[in-house]
Protein backbone atom coordinates (compact mmCIF):
# COMPACT_ATOMS: atom_id res chain seq x y z
CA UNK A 1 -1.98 -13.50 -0.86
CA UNK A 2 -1.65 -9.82 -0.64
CA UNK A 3 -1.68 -7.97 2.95
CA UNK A 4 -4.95 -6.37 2.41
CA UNK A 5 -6.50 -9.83 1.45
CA UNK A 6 -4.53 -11.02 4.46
CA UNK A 7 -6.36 -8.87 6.73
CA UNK A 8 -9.63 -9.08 5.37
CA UNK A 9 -9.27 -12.83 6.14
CA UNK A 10 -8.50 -13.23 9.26
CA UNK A 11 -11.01 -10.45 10.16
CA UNK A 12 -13.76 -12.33 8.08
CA UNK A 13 -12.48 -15.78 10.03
CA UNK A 14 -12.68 -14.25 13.68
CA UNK A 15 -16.53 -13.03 13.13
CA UNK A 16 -17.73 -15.69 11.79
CA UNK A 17 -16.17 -17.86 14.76
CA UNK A 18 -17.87 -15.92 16.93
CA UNK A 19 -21.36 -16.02 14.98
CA UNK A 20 -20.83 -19.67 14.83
CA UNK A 21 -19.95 -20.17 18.77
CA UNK A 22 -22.69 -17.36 19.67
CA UNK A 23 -25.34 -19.80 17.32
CA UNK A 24 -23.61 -22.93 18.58
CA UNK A 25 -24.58 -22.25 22.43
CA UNK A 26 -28.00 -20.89 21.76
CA UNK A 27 -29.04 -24.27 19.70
CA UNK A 28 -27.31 -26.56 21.69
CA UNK A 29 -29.04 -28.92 23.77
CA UNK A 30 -27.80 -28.02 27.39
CA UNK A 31 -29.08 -26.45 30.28
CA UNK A 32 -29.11 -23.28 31.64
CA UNK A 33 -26.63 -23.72 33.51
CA UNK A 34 -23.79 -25.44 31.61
CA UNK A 35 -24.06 -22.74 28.91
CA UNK A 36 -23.55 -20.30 31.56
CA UNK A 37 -20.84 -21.80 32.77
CA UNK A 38 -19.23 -21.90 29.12
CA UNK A 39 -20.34 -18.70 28.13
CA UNK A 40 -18.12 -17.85 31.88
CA UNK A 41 -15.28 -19.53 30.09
CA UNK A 42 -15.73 -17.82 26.89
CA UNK A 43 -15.66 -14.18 28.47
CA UNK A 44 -12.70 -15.51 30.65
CA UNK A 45 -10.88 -16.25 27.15
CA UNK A 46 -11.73 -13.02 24.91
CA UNK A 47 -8.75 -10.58 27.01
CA UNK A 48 -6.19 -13.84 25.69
CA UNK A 49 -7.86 -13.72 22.00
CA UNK A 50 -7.77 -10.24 21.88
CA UNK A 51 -4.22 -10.11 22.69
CA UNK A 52 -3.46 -12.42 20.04
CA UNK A 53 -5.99 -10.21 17.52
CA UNK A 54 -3.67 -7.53 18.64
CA UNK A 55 -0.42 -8.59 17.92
CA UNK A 56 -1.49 -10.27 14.78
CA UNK A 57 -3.08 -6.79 13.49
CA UNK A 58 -0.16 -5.09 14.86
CA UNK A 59 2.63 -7.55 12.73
CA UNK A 60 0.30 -6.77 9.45
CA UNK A 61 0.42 -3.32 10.23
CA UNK A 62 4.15 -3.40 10.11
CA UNK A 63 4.62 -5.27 6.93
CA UNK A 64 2.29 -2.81 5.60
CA UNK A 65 4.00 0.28 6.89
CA UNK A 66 7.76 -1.37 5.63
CA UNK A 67 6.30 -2.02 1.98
CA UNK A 68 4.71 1.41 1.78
CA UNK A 69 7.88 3.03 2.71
CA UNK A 70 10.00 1.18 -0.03
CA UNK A 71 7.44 2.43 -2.50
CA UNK A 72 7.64 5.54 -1.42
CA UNK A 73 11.11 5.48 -1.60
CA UNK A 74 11.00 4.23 -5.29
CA UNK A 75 8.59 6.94 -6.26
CA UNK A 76 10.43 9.57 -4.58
CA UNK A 77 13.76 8.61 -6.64
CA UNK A 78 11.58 8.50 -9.90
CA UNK A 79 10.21 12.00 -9.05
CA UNK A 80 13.38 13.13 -8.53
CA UNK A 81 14.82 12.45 -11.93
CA UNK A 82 11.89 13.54 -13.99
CA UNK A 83 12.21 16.56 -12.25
CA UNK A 84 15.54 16.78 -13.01
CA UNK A 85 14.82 15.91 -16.64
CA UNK A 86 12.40 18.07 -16.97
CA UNK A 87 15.14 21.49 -15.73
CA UNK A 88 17.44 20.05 -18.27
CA UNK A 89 14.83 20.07 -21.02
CA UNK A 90 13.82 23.76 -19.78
CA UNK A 91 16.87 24.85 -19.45
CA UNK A 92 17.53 24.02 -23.37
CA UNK A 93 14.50 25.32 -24.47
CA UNK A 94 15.29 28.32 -23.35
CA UNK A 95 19.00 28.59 -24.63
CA UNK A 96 17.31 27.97 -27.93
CA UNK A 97 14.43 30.67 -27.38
CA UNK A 98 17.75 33.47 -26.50
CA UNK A 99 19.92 32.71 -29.42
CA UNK A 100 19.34 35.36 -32.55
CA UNK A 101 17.17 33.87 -35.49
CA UNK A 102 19.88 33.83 -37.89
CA UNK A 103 21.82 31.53 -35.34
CA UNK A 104 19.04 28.68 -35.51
CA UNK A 105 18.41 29.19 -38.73
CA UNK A 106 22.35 28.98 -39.87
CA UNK A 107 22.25 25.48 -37.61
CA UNK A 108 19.62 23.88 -38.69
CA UNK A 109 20.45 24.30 -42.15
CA UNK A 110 23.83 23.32 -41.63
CA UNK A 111 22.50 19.95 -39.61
CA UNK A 112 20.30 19.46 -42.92
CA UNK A 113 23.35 19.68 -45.26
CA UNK A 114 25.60 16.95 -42.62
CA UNK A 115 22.16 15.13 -42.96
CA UNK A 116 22.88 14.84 -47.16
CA UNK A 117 25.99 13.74 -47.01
């Protein structure tokens, strides 16, 4: 399962135990005063859950941040040698583009004639 579904998950799991336990205690069959007193207990609970929300969030977060910087690394490498590529190629374009006519034209008749043999 990928990060981002990962995420999406446990964020989709923690709402709808709250709509369920929010549904839960306004169907159930108790009186005023016991659902006060476990609603008490619920608010007395959400500082611990939220905790745990955080440092769950907080370990995605880093796995996230690690694999985005080993991509990034990995592009950054790639970039690097198309950009070199890409000075070589320049840089014998032009070498071609300076040399007199007669010089290319003397070469690349002589490359036809090593071609023929």
């Amino acid at each position: 399962m990928s990060n981002k579904s990962a995420g999406s998950f446990i964020g989709g799991l923690l709402l709808g135990s709250a709509i369920g336990t929010i549904t839960g205690l306004l169907i159930a069959p108790r009186t005023g005063r016991d659902t006060r007193q476990l609603l008490k207990k619920s608010a007395d609970a959400l500082p611990e859950l939220a905790e745990d929300l955080s440092t769950t969030l907080q370990l995605q977060a880093d796995r996230l941040s690690e694999s985005a910087v080993r991509n990034w690394d990995g592009t950054l490498t790639r970039l690097r040698e198309a950009i070199a590529a890409g000075i070589e190629a320049s840089g014998k374009a032009s070498l071609e583009l300076q040399q007199p006519e007669s010089e290319v034209t003397t070469k690349s008749t002589s490359s036809v004639s090593e071609h023929n043999l």
